[in-house]
N, C-alpha and C. Protein backbone atom coordinates (compact mmCIF):
# COMPACT_ATOMS: atom_id res chain seq x y z
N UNK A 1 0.82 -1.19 0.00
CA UNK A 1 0.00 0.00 0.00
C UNK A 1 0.87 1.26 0.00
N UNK A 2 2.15 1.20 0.85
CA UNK A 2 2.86 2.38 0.75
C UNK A 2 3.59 2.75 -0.63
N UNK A 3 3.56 1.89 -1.05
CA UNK A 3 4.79 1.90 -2.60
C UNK A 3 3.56 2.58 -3.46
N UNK A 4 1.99 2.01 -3.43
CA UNK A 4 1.08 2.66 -4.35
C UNK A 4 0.83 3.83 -3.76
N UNK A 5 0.62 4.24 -2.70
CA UNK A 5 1.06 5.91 -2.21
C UNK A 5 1.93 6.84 -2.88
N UNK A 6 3.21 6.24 -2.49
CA UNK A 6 3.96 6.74 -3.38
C UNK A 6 4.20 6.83 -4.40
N UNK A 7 4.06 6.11 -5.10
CA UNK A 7 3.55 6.10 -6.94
C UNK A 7 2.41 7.31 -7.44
N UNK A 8 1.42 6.93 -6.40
CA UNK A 8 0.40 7.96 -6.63
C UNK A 8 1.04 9.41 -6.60
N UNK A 9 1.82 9.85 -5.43
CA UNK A 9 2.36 10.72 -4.81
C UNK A 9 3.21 11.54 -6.31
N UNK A 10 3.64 10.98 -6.53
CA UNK A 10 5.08 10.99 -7.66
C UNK A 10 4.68 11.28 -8.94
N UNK A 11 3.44 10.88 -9.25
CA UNK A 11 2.66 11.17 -10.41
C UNK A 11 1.74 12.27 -10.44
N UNK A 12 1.21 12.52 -9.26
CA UNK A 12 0.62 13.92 -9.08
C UNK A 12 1.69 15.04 -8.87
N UNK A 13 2.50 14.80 -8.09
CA UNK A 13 3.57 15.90 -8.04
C UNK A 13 4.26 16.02 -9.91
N UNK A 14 4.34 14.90 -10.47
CA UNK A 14 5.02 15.29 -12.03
C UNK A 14 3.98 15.88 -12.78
N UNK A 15 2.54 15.65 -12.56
CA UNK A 15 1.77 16.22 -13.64
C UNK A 15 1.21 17.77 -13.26
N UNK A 16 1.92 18.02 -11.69
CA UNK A 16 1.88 19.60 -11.15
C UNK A 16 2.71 20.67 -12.05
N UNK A 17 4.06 19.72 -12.06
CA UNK A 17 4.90 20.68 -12.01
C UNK A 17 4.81 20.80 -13.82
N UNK A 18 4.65 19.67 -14.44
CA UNK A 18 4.53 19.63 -15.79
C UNK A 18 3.17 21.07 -16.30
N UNK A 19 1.90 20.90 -15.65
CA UNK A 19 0.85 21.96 -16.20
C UNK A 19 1.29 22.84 -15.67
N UNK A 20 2.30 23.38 -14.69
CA UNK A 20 2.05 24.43 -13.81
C UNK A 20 3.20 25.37 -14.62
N UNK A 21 4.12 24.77 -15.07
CA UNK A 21 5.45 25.45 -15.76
C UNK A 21 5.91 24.90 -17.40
N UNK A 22 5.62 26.17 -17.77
CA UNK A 22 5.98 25.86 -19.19
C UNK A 22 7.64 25.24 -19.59
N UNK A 23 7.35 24.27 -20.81
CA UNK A 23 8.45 23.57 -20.47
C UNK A 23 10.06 24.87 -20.99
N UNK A 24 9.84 25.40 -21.34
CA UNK A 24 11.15 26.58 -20.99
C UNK A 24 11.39 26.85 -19.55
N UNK A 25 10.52 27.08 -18.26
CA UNK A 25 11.28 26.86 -17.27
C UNK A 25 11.57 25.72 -16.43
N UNK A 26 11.68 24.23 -17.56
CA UNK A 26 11.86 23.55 -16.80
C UNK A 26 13.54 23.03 -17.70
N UNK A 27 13.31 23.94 -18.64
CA UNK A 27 14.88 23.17 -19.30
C UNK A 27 16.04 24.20 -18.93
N UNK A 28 15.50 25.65 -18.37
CA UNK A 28 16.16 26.33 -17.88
C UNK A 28 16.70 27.36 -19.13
N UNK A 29 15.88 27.57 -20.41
CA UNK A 29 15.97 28.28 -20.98
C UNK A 29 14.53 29.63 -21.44
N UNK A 30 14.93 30.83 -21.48
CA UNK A 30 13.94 31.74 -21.58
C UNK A 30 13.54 32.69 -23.07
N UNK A 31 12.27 31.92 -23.81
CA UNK A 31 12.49 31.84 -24.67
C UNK A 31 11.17 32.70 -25.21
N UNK A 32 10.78 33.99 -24.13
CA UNK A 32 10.31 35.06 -23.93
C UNK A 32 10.44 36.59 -24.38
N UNK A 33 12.01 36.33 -24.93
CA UNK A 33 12.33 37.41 -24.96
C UNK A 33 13.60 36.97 -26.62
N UNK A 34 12.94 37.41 -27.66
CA UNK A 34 13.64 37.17 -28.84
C UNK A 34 13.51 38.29 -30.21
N UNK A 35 14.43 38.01 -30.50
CA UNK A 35 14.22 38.80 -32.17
C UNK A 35 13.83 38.41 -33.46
N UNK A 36 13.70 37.07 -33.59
CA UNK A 36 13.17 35.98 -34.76
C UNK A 36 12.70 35.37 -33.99
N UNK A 37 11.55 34.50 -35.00
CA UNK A 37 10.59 33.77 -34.74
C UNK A 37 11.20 32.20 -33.98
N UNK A 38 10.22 32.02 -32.72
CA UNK A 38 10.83 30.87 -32.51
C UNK A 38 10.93 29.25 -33.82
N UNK A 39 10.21 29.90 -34.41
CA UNK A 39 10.29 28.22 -35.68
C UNK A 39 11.52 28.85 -36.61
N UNK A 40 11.94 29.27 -36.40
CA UNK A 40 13.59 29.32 -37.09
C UNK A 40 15.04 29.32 -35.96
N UNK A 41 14.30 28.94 -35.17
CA UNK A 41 15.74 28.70 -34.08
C UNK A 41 16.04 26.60 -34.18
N UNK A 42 17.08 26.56 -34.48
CA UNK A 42 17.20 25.15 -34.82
C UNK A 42 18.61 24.79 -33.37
N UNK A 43 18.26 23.22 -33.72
CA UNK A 43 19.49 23.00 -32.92
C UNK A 43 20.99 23.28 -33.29
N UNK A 44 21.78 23.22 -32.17
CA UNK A 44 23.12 23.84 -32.54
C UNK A 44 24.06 22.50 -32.50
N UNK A 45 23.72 21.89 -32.22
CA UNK A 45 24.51 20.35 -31.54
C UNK A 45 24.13 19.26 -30.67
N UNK A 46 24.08 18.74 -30.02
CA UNK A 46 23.92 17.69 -28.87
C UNK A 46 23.22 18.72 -27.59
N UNK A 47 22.04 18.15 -27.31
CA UNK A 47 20.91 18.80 -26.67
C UNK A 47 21.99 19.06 -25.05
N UNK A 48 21.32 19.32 -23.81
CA UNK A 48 21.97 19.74 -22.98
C UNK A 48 22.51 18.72 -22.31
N UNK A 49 24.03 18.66 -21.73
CA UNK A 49 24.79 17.32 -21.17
C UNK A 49 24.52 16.19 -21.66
N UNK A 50 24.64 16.53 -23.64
CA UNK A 50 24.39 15.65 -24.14
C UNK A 50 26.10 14.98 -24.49
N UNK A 51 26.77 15.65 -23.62
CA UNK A 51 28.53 15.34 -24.40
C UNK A 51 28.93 14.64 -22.86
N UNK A 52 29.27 12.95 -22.92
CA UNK A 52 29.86 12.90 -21.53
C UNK A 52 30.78 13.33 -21.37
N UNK A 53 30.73 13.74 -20.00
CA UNK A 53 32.03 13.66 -19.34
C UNK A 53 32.67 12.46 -18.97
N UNK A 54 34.36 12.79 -18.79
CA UNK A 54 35.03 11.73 -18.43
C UNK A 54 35.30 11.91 -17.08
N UNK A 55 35.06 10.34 -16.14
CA UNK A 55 35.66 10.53 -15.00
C UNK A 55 36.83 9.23 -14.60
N UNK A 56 37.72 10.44 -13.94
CA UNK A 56 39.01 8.94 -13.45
C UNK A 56 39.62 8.45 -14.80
N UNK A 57 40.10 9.46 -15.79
CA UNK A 57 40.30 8.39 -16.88
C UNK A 57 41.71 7.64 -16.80
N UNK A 58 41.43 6.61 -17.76
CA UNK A 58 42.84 5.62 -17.25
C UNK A 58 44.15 6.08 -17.75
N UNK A 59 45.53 6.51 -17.45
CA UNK A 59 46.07 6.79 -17.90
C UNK A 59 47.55 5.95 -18.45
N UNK A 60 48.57 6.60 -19.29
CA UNK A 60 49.54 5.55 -20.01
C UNK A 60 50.65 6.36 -19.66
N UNK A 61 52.08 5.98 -19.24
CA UNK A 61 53.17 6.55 -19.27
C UNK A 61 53.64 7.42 -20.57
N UNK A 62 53.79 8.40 -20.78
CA UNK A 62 54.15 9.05 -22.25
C UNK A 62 54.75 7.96 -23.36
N UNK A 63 55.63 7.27 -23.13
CA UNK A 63 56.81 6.33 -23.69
C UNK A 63 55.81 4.89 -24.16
N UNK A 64 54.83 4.92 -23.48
CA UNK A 64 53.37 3.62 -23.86
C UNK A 64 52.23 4.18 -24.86
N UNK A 65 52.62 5.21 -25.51
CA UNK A 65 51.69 5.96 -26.12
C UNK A 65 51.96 5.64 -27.26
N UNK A 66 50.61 4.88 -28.27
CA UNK A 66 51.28 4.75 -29.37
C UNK A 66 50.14 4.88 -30.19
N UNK A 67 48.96 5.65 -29.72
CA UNK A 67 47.83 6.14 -30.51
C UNK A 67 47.94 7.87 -30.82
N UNK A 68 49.03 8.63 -30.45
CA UNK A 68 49.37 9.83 -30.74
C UNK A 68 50.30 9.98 -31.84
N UNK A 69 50.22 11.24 -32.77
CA UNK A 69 51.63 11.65 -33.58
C UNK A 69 52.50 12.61 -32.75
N UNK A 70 53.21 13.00 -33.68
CA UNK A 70 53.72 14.32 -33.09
C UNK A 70 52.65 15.46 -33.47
N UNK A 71 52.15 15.40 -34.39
CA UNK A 71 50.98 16.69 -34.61
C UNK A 71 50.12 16.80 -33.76
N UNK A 72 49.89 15.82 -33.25
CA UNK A 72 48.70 16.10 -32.18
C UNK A 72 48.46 17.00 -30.83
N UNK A 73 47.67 17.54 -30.91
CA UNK A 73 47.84 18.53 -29.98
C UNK A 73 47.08 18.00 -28.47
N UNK A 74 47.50 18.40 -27.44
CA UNK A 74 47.35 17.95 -26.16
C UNK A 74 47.66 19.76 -24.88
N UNK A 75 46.33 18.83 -23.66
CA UNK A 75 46.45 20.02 -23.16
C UNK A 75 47.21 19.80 -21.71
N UNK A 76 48.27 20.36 -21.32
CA UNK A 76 48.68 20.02 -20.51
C UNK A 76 48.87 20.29 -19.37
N UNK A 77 48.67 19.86 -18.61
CA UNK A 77 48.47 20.17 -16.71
C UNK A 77 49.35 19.59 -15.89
N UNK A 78 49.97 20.39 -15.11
CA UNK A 78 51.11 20.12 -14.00
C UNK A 78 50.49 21.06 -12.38
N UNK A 79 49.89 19.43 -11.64
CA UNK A 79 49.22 19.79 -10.49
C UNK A 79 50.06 18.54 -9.21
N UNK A 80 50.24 19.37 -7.81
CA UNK A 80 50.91 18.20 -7.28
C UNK A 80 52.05 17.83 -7.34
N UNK A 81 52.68 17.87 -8.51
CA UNK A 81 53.77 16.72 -8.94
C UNK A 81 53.52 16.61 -10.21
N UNK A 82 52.19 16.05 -10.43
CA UNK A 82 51.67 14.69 -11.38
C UNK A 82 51.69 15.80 -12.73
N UNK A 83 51.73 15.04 -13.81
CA UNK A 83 51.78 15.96 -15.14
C UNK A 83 51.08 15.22 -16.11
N UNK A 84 50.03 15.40 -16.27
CA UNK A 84 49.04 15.10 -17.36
C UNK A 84 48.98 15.43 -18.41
N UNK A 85 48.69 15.19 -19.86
CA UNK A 85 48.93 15.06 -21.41
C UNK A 85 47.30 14.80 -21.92
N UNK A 86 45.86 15.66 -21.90
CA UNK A 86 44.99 14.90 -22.46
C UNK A 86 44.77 15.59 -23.78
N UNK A 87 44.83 14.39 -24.86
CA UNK A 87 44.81 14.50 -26.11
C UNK A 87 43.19 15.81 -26.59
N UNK A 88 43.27 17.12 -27.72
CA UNK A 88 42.50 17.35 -27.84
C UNK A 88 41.41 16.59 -28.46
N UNK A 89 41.93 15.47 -29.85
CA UNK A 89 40.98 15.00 -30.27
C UNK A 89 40.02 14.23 -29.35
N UNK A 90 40.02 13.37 -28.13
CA UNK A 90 39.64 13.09 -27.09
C UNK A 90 38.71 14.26 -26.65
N UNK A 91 39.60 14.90 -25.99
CA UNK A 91 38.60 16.26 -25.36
C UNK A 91 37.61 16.83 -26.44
N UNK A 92 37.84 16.75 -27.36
CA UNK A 92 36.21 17.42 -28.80
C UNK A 92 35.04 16.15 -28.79
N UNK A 93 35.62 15.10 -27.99
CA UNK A 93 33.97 14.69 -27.91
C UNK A 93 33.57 14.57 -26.61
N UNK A 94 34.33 14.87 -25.15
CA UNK A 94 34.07 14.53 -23.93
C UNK A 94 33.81 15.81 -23.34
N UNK A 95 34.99 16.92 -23.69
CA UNK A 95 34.92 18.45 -23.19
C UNK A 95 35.45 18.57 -21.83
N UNK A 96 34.74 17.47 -21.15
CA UNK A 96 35.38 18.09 -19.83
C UNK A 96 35.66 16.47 -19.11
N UNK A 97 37.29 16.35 -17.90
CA UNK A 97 37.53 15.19 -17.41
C UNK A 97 37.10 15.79 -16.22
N UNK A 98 36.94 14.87 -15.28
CA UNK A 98 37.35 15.10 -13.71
C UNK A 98 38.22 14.14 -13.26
N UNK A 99 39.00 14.39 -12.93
CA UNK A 99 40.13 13.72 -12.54
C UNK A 99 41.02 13.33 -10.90
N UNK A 100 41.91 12.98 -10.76
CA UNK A 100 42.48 13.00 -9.39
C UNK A 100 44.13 13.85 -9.14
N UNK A 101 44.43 14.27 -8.85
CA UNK A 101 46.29 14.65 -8.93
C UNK A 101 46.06 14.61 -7.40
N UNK A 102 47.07 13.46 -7.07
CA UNK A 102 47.24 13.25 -5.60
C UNK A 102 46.38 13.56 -4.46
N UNK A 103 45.10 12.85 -4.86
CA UNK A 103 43.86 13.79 -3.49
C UNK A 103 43.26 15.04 -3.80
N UNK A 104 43.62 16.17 -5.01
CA UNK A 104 43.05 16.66 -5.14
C UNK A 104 42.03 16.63 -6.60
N UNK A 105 40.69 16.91 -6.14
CA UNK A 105 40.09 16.53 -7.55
C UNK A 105 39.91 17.60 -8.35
N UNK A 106 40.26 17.50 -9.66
CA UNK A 106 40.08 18.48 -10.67
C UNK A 106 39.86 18.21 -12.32
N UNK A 107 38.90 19.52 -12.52
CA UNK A 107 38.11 19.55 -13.47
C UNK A 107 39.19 20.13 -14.60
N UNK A 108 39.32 19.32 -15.44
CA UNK A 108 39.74 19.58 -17.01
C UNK A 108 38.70 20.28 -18.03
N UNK A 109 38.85 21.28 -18.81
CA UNK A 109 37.77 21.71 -19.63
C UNK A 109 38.17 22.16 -21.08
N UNK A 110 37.22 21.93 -21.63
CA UNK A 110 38.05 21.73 -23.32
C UNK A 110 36.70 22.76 -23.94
């Protein structure tokens, strides 16, 4: 009986918030205030946190690397000690790592 409560519960609260707020303030965009018509605004790319992120990614000693050239470009971070190499072509489909350098955690952004 409690689980169908809550079911009930969960479905009235979604069909509140759904009639009560137009879906622009629920995607967090305001689409109230423009200069062209909204039927000519198209998508730009991959809808919102549609690009994963990477977390903890696994890493290779420089000298074990044998999916890079020399052309390739890489962004590089020296935190801690530790000195990281992440490839851009990598980063153009992930954008952003989170990572570790000795206990401290940090955000990579492409």
């Amino acid at each position: 009986m409690t689980r169908i409560l809550s079911l009930a519960i969960l479905f009235i609260t979604s069909a509140f918030i759904t009639l009560t707020f137009p879906a622009s303030a629920l995607s967090g965009w305001d689409y109230s205030k423009h200069s062209i018509d909204i039927d000519q605004i198209q998508s730009g790319g991959p809808p919102r946190d549609g690009i994963p992120a990477l977390f903890e990614p696994k890493t290779l000693p420089a000298k074990w690397v044998d999916f890079l050239t020399d052309d390739d470009q890489v962004l590089g971070v020296f935190h801690n000690g530790i000195a990281r190499a992440y490839p851009t072509r990598i980063l153009s489909w992930h954008e952003l790592v989170n990572d570790d350098f000795g206990g401290d955690p940090l955000l990579v952004s492409w």
